[in-house]
Protein backbone atom coordinates (compact mmCIF):
# COMPACT_ATOMS: atom_id res chain seq x y z
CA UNK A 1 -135.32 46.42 10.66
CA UNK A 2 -133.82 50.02 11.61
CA UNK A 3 -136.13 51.42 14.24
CA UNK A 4 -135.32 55.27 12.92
CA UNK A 5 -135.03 55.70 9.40
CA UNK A 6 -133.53 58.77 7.61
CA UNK A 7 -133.37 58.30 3.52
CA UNK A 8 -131.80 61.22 1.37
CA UNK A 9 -132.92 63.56 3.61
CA UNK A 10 -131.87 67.51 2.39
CA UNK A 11 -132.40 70.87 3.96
CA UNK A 12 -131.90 74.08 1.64
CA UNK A 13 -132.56 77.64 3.33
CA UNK A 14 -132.44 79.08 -0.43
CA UNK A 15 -129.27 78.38 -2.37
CA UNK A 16 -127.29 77.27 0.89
CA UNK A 17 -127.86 73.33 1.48
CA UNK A 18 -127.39 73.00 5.11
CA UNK A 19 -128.10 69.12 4.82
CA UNK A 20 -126.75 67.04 2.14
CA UNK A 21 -128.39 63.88 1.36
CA UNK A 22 -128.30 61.91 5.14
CA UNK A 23 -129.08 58.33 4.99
CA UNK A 24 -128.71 56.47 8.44
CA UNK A 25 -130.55 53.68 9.95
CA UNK A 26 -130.24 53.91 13.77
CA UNK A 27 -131.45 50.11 15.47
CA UNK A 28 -134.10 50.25 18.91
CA UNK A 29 -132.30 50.71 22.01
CA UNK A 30 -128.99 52.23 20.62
CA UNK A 31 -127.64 55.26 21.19
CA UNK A 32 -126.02 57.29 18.39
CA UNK A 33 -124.32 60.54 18.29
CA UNK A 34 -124.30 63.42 15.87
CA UNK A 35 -120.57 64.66 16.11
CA UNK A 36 -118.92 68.35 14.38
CA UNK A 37 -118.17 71.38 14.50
CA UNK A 38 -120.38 74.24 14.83
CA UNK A 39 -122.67 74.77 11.40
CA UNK A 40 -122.00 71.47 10.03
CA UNK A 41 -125.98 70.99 10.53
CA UNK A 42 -125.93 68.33 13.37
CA UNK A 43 -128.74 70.26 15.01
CA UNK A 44 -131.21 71.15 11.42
CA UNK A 45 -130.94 67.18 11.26
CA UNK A 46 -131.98 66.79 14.65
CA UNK A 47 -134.65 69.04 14.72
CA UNK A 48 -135.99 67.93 11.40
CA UNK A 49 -136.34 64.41 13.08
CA UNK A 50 -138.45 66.08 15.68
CA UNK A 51 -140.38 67.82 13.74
CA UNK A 52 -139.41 71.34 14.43
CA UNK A 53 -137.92 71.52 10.72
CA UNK A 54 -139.13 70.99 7.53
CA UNK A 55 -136.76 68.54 5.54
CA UNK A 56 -136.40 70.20 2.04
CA UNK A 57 -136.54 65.76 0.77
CA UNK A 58 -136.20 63.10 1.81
CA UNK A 59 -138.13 60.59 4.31
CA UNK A 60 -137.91 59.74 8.26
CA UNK A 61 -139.53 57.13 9.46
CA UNK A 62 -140.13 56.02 13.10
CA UNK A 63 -140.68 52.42 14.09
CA UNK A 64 -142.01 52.07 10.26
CA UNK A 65 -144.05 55.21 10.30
CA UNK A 66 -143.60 57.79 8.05
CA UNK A 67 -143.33 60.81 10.08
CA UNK A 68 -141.33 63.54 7.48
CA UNK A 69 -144.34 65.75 7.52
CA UNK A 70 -145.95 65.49 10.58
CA UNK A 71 -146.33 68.05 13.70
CA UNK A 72 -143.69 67.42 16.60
CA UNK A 73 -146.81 66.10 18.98
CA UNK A 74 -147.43 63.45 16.78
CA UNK A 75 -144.32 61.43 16.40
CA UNK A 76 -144.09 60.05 19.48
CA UNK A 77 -140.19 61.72 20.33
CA UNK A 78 -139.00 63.47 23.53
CA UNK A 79 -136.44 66.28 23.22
CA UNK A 80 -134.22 68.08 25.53
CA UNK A 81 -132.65 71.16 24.34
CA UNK A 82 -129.53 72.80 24.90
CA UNK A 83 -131.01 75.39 27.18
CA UNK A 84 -133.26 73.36 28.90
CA UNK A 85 -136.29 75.62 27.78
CA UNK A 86 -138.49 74.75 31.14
CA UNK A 87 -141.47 76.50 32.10
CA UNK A 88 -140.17 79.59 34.86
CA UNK A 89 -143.51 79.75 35.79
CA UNK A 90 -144.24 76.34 36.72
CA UNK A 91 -142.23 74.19 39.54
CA UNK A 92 -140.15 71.00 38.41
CA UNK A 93 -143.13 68.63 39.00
CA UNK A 94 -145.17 71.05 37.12
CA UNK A 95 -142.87 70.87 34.06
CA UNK A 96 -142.24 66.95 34.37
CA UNK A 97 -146.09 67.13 34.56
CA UNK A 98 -146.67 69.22 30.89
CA UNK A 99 -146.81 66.57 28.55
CA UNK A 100 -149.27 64.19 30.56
CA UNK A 101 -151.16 66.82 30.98
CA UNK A 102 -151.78 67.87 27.67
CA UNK A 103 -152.37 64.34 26.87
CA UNK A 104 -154.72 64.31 28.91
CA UNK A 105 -154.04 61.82 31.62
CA UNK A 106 -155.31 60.82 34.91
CA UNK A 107 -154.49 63.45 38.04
CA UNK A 108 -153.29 60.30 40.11
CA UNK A 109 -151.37 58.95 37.05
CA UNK A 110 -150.00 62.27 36.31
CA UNK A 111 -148.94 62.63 40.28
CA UNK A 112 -147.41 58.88 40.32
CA UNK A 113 -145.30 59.29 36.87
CA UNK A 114 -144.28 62.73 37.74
CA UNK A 115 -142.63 61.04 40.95
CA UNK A 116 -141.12 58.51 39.70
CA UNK A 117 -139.85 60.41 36.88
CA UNK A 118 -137.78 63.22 39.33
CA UNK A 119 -137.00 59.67 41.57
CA UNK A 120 -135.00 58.47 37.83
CA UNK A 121 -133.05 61.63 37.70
CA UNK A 122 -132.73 61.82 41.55
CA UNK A 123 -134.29 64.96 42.09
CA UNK A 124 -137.33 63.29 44.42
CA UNK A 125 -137.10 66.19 46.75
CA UNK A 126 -136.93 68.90 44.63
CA UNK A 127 -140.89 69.09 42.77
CA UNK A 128 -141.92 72.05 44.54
CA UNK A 129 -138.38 74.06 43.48
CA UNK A 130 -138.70 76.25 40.48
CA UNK A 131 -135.97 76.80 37.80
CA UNK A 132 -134.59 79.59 39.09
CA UNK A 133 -134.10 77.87 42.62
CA UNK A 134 -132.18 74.85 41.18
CA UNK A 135 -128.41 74.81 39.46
CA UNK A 136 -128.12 73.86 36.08
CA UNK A 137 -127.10 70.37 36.10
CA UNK A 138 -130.57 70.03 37.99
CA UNK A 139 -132.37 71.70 35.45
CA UNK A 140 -131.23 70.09 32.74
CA UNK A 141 -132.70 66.51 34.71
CA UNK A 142 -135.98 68.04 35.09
CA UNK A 143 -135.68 68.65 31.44
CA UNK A 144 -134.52 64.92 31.00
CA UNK A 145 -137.73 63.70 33.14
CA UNK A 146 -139.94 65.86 31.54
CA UNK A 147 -139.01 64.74 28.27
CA UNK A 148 -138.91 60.95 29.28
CA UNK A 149 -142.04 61.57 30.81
CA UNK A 150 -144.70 60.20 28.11
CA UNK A 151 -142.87 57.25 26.95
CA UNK A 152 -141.63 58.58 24.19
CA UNK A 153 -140.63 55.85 21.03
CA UNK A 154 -137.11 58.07 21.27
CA UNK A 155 -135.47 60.42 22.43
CA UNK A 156 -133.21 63.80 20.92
CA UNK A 157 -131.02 65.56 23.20
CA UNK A 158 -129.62 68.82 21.65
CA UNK A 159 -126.38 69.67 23.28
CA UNK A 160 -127.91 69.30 26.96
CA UNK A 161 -124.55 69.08 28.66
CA UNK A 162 -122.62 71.85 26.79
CA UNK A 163 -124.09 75.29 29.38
CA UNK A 164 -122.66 72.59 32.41
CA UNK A 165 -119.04 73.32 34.20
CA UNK A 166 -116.85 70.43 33.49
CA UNK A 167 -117.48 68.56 36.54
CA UNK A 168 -121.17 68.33 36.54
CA UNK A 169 -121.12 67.90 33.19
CA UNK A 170 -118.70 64.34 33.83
CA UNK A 171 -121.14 62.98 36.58
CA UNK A 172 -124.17 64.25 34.48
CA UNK A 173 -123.18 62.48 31.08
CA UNK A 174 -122.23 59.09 33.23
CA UNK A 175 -125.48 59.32 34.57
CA UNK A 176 -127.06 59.61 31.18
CA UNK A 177 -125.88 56.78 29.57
CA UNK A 178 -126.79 54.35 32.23
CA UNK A 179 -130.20 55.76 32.12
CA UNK A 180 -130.31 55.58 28.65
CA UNK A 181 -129.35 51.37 28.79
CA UNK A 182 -131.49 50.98 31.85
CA UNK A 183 -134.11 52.21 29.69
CA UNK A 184 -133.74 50.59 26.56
CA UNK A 185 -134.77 54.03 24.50
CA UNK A 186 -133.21 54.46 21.60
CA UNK A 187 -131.83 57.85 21.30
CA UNK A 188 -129.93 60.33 19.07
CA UNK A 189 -127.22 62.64 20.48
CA UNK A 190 -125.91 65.83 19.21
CA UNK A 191 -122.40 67.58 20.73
CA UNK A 192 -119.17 68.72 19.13
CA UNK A 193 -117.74 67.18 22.55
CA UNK A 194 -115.63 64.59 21.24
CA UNK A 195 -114.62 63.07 24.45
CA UNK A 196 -118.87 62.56 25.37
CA UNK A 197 -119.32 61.34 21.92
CA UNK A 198 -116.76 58.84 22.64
CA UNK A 199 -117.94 58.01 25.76
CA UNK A 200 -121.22 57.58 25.60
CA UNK A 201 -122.17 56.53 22.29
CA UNK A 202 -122.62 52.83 20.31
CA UNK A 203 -121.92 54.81 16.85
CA UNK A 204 -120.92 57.93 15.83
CA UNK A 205 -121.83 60.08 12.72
CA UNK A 206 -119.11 62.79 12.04
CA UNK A 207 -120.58 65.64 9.87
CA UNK A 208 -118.65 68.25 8.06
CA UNK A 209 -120.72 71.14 6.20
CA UNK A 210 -123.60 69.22 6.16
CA UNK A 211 -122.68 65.68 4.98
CA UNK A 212 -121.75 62.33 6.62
CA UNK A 213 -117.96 62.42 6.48
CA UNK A 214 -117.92 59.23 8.24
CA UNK A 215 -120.37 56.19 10.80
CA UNK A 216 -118.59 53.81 13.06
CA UNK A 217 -118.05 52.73 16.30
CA UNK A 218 -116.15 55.18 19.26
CA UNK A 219 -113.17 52.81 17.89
CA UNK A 220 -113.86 52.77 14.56
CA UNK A 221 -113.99 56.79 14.23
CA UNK A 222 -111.15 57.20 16.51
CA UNK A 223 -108.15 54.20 15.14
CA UNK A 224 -109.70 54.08 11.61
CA UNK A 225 -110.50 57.47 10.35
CA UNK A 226 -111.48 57.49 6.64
CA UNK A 227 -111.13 60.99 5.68
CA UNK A 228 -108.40 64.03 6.90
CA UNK A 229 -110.98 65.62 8.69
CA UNK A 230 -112.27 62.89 10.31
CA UNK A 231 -108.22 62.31 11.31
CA UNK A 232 -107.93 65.89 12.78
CA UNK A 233 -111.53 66.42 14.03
CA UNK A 234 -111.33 63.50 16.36
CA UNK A 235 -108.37 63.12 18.89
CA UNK A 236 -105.00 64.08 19.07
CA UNK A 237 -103.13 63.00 15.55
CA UNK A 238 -100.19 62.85 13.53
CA UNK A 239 -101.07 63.81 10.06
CA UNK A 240 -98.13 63.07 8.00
CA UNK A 241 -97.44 63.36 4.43
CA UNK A 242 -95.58 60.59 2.53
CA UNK A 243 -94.89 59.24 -1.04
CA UNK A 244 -95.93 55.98 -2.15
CA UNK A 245 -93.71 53.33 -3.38
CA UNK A 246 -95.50 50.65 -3.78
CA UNK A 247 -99.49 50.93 -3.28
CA UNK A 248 -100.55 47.58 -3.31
CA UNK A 249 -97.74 46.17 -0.72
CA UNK A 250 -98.37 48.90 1.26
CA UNK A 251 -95.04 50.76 1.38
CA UNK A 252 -94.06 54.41 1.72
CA UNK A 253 -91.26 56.28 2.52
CA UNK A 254 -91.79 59.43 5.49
CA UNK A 255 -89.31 62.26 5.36
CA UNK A 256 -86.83 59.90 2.89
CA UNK A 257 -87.52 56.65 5.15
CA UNK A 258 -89.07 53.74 3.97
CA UNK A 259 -92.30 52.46 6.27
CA UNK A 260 -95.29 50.55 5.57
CA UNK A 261 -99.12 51.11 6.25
CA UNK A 262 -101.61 47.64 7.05
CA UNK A 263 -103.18 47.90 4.00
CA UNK A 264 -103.25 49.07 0.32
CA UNK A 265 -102.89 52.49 -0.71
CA UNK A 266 -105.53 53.69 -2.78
CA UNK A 267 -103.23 56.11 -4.98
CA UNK A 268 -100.65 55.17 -7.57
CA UNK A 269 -97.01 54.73 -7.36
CA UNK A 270 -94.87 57.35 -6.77
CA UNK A 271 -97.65 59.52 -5.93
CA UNK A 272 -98.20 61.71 -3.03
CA UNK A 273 -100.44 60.47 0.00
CA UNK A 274 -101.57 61.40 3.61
CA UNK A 275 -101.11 59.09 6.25
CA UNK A 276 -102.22 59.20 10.14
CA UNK A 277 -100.52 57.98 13.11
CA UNK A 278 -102.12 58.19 16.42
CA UNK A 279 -99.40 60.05 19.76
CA UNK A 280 -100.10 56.55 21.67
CA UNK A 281 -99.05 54.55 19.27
CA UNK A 282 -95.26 55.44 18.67
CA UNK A 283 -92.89 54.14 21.11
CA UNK A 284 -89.27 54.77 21.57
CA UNK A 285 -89.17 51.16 23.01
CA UNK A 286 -88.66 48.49 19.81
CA UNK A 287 -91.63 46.10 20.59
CA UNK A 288 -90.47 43.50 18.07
CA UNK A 289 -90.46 42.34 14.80
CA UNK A 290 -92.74 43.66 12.40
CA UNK A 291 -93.09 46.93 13.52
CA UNK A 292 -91.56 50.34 11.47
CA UNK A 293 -88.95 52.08 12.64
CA UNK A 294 -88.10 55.47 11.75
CA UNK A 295 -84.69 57.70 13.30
CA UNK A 296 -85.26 61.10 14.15
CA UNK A 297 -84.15 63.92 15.91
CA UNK A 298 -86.29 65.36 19.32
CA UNK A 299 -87.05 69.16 18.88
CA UNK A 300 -89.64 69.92 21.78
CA UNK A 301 -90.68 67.74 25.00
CA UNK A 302 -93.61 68.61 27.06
CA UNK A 303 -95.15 67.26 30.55
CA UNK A 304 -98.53 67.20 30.82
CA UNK A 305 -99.03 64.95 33.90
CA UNK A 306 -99.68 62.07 33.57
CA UNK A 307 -98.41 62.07 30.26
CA UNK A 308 -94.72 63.29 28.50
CA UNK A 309 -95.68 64.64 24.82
CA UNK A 310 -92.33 64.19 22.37
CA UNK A 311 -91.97 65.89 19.14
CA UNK A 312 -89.43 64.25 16.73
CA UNK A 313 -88.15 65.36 13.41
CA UNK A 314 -88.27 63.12 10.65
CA UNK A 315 -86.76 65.22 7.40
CA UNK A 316 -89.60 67.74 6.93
CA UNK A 317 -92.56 65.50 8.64
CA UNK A 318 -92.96 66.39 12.34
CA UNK A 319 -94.64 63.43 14.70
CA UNK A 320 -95.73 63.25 18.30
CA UNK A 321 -95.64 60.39 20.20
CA UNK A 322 -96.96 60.15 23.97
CA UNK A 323 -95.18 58.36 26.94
CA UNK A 324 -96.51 57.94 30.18
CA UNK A 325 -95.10 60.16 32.65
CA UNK A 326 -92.64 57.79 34.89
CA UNK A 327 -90.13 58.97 37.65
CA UNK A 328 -87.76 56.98 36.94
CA UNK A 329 -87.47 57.32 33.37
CA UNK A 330 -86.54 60.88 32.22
CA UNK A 331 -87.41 62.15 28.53
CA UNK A 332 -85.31 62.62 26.31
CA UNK A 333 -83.85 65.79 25.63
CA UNK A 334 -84.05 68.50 22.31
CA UNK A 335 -81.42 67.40 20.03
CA UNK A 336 -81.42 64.10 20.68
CA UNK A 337 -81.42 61.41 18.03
CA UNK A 338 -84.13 58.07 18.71
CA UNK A 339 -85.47 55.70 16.81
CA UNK A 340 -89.44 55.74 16.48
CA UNK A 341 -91.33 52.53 16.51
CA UNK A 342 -95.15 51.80 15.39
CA UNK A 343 -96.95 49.16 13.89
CA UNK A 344 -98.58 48.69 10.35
CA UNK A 345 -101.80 48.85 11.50
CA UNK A 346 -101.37 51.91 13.61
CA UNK A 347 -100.46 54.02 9.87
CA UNK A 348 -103.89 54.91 8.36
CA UNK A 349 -104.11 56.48 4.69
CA UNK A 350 -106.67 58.70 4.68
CA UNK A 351 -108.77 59.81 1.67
CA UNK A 352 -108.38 63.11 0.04
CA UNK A 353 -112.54 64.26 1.15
């Protein structure tokens, strides 16, 4: 049974639909991140499962409850917001200490969870420091204690890494996920980061313009995308266009070459399809039998480090592959001709929306 529920839920502001009919059932304990560009309404679904929007239809239920119309204090979620939102007036213990407050708890209680919440997020020697006395990457753990504070059923977190300079925001995210496992609290994630969505999440949901383009796994989303925008959003890709020869064995021909994809093409013969290939994937190296090989002529080479990016020429198609950088083994050079190698399985069609 899916511990958060979310059937056909919709959010119109007038004509514009902002949310279009998201179903997802999310399991207890895992951790699942919203993923896409600004406006494609990551964060109205978010707040709508806390409460702080009204879902236009549709139903959310939490651990079996029906909770699509009630008040944010009564479903039982913690949230921590993109701009941390705490209290200037009030210290970090202070705002750990809000929601137990308001609920009423015990002074000693209050005093003993508020420690070992800022102990979780290693902050115990910073309760008597306001906001404006701490950085941000300490802020936004005060936020995380406060909102982990009354045991919430699960937790939201809207963006809290993205106001973070890259570093902080590396150690910060690691430390998130293993609180979030140590924990066991299921939680939903929202970010257009798509290395963090990678990283820490058990599935992704990619939305585009308000829809589910496509749920899976960090590896499902990032070697199997379904859709073009899935294939572009997510990674570094080749996008290549090719004509089909024969759909159901799988073969193609790219730039006037013949190649074949690890399963059947969903268009007809002789028709016109998109295919995606993945930089890592190509090799100038042949690994063996089985694999597609494709000549080609090198038109740009750049180092980036660790890695050597190659851009070949194949008729009016253009792919990337990427080497690791080794000093003993010098690129090739523009003009050159090669040979490009990749498996079946590694050439994805992808549908047309």
């Amino acid at each position: 049974m899916s511990f958060l529920a979310i059937e056909h839920l919709t959010k119109s502001y007038g004509s514009n639909q902002v949310v279009q009919r998201f179903d997802l059932d999310v399991k207890a304990g895992e951790f699942v991140t919203f993923l896409g560009p600004s406006g494609c309404g990551k964060t109205t679904t978010l707040r709508m499962i806390a409460g702080f929007e009204t879902a236009t239809s549709g139903a959310i239920r939490i651990a079996g409850r029906d909770v699509t119309h009630l008040p944010p204090n009564a479903r039982d979620v913690g949230m921590v917001f993109q701009n941390y939102a705490l209290f200037p007036n009030m210290t970090a213990a202070g705002n750990v200490a809000f929601g137990l407050k308001v609920a009423k708890k015990r002074a000693a209680d209050i005093k003993a969870r508020v420690a070992e919440m800022l102990d979780l997020v290693k902050l115990p020697g910073l309760a008597d420091r306001y906001p404006y006395q701490m950085s941000g990457g300490q802020q936004q753990r005060v936020a995380l204690a406060r909102a982990l504070a009354t045991s919430p059923k699960l937790l939201l977190l809207d963006e809290p890494l993205s106001a973070l300079d890259a570093k902080v925001r590396v150690a910060l995210r690691d430390e998130l996920k293993a609180l979030q496992r140590d924990l066991g609290i299921t939680t939903v994630f929202v970010t257009h980061d798509q290395e963090e969505a990678l990283s820490m999440s058990d599935r992704i949901v990619v939305m585009s313009e308000g829809r589910i383009e496509q749920l899976g796994t960090p590896f499902e989303i990032y070697n199997r995308p379904r859709t073009r925008f899935v294939a572009s959003f997510i990674g570094t890709l080749n996008i290549i266009e090719a004509k089909v020869v024969d759909a159901r064995a799988g073969a193609i021909r790219i730039g006037g070459q013949d190649a074949r994809v690890g399963r059947q093409v969903s268009v007809a013969d002789g028709a016109d399809c998109t295919v995606a290939l993945r930089p890592e994937a190509v090799s100038l190296q042949d690994p063996g039998d089985g694999c597609n090989r494709i000549g080609g002529t090198i038109q740009d080479v750049s180092f980036l480090g660790a890695v050597v990016r190659i851009k070949v020429g194949v008729g009016q198609a253009r792919i990337m592959l990427d080497r690791f950088n080794s000093p003993g083994l010098p690129p090739p050079s523009p003009g050159e001709r090669v040979t490009l190698h990749f498996s079946p399985d590694d050439l994805v069609p992808l549908d047309a929306a």
